[in-house]
C-alpha atoms as a PDB file:
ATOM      1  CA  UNK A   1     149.259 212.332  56.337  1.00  0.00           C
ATOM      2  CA  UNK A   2     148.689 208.772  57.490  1.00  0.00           C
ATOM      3  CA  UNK A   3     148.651 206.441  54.772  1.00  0.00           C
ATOM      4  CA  UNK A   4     146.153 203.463  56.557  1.00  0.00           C
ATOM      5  CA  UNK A   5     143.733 206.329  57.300  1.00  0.00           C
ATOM      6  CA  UNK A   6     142.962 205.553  53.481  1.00  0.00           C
ATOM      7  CA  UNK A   7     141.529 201.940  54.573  1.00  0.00           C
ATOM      8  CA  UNK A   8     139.367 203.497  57.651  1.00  0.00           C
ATOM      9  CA  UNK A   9     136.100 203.586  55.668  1.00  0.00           C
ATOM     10  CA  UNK A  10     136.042 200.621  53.360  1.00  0.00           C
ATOM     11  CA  UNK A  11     137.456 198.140  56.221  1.00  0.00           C
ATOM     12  CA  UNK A  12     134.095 199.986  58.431  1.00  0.00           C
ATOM     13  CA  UNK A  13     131.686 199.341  55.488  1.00  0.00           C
ATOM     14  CA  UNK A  14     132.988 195.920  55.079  1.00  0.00           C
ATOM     15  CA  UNK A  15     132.373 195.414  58.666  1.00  0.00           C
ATOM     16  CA  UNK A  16     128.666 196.573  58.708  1.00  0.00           C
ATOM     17  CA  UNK A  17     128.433 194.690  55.576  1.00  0.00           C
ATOM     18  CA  UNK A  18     129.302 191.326  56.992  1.00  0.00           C
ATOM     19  CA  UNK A  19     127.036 191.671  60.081  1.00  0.00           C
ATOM     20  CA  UNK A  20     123.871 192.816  58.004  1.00  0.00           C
ATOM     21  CA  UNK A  21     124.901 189.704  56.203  1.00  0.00           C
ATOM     22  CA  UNK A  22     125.129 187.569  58.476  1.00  0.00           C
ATOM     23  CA  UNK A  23     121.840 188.279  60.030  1.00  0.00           C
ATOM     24  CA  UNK A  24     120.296 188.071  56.195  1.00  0.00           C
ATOM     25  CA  UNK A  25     121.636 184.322  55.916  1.00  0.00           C
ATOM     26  CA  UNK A  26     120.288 183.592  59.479  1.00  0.00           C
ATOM     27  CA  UNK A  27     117.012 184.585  58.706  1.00  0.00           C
ATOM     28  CA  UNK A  28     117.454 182.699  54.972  1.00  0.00           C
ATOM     29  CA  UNK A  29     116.648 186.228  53.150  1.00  0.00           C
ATOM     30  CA  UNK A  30     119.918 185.870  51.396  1.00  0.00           C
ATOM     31  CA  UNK A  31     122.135 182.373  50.460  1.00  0.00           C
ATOM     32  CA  UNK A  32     125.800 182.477  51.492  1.00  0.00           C
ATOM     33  CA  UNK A  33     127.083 180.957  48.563  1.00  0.00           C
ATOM     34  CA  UNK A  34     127.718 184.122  46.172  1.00  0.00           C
ATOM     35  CA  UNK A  35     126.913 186.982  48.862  1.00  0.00           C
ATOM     36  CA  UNK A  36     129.923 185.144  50.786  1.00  0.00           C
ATOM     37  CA  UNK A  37     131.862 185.040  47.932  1.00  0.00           C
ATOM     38  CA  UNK A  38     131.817 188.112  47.028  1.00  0.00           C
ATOM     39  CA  UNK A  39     132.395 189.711  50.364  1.00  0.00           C
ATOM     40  CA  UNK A  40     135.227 187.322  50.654  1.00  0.00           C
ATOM     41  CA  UNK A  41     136.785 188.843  47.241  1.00  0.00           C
ATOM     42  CA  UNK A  42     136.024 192.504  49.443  1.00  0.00           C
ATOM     43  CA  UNK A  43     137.966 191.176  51.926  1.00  0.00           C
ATOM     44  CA  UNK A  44     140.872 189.932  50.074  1.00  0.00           C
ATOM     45  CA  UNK A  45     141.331 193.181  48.220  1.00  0.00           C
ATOM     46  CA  UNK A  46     141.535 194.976  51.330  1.00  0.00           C
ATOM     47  CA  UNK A  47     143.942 193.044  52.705  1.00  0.00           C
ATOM     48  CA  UNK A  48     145.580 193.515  49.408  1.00  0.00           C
ATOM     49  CA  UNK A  49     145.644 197.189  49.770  1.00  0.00           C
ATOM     50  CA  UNK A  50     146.732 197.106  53.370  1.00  0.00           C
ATOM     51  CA  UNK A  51     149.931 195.639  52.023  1.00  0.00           C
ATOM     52  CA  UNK A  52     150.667 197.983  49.187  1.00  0.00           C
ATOM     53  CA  UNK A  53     150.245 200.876  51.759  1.00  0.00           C
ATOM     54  CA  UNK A  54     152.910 199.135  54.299  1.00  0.00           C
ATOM     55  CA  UNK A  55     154.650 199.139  50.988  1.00  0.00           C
ATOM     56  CA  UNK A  56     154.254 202.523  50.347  1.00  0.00           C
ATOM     57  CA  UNK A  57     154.844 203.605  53.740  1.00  0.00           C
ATOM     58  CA  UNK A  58     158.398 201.791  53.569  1.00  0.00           C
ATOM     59  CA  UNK A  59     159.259 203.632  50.557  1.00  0.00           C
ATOM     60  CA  UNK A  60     158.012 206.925  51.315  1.00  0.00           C
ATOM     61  CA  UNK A  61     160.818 209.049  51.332  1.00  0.00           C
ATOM     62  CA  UNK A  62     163.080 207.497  49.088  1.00  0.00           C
ATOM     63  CA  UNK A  63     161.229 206.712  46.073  1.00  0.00           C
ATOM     64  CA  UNK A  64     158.377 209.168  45.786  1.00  0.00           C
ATOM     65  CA  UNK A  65     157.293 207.568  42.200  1.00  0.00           C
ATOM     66  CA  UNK A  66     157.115 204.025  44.033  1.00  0.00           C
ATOM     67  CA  UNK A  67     155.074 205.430  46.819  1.00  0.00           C
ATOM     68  CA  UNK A  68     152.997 207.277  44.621  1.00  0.00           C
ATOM     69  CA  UNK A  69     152.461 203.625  42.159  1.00  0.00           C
ATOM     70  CA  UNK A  70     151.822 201.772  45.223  1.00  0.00           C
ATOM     71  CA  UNK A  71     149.084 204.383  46.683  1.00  0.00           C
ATOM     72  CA  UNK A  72     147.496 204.138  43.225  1.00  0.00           C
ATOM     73  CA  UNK A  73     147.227 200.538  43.306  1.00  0.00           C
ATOM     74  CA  UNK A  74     145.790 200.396  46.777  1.00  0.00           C
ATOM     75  CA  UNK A  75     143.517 203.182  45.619  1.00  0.00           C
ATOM     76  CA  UNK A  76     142.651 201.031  42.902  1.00  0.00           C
ATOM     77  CA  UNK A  77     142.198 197.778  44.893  1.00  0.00           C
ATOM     78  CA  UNK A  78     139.773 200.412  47.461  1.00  0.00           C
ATOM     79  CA  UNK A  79     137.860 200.912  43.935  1.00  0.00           C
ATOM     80  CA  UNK A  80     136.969 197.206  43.156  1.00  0.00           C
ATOM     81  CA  UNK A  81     136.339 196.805  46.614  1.00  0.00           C
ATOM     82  CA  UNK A  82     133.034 199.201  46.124  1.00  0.00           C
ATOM     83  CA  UNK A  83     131.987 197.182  43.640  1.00  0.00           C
ATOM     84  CA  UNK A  84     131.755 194.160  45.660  1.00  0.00           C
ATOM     85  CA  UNK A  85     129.867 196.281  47.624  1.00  0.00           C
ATOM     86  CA  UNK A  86     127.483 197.037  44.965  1.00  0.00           C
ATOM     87  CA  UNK A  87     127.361 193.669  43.720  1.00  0.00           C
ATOM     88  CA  UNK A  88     126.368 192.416  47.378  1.00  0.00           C
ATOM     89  CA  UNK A  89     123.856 195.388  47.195  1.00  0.00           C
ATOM     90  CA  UNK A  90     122.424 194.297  43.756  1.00  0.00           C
ATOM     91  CA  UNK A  91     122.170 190.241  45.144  1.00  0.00           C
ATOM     92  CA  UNK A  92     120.362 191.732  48.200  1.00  0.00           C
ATOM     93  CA  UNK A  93     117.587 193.490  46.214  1.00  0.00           C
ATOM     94  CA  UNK A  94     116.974 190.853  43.959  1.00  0.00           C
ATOM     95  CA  UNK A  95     116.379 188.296  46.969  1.00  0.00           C
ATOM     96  CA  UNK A  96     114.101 190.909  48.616  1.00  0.00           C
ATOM     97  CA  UNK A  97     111.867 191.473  45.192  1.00  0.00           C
END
């Protein structure tokens, strides 16, 4: 099992997420102030969990309760990142209402 294959799909969404935004500020749908922010808070976590699964991937082997506490954190980090999502998806509506 490849531990990074765990980043795959948020680091995708993220990337979809930024170019819909971007074209949303361009066309002045959307301000960049707190959409920005808050994908830049998505970002950050993901790099985040990035590191604590080269951590993990380091340690696997030798401490299987390390690996397994750093996979949970990264999972965990993956979790807020969603909610960035959501809160980028809640800001969007409310401009387009």
């Amino acid at each position: 099992f490849q531990m990074k294959s765990i980043l795959k799909t948020p680091e995708n969404r993220f990337l979809r997420i930024r170019t819909d935004l971007e074209r949303l500020i361009d066309l002045k749908i959307l301000k960049q102030d707190k959409a920005g922010f808050l994908l830049n808070d998505a970002h950050l976590l993901l790099v985040s969990a990035d590191e604590l699964i080269g951590q993990a991937e380091s340690e696997f082997g030798t401490d299987d309760t390390d690996t397994h506490g750093l996979l949970s954190e990264a999972i965990g980090e993956i979790k807020l990142v969603y909610k960035k999502f959501l809160e980028i998806s809640n800001l969007l509506r409310e401009a387009l209402k």
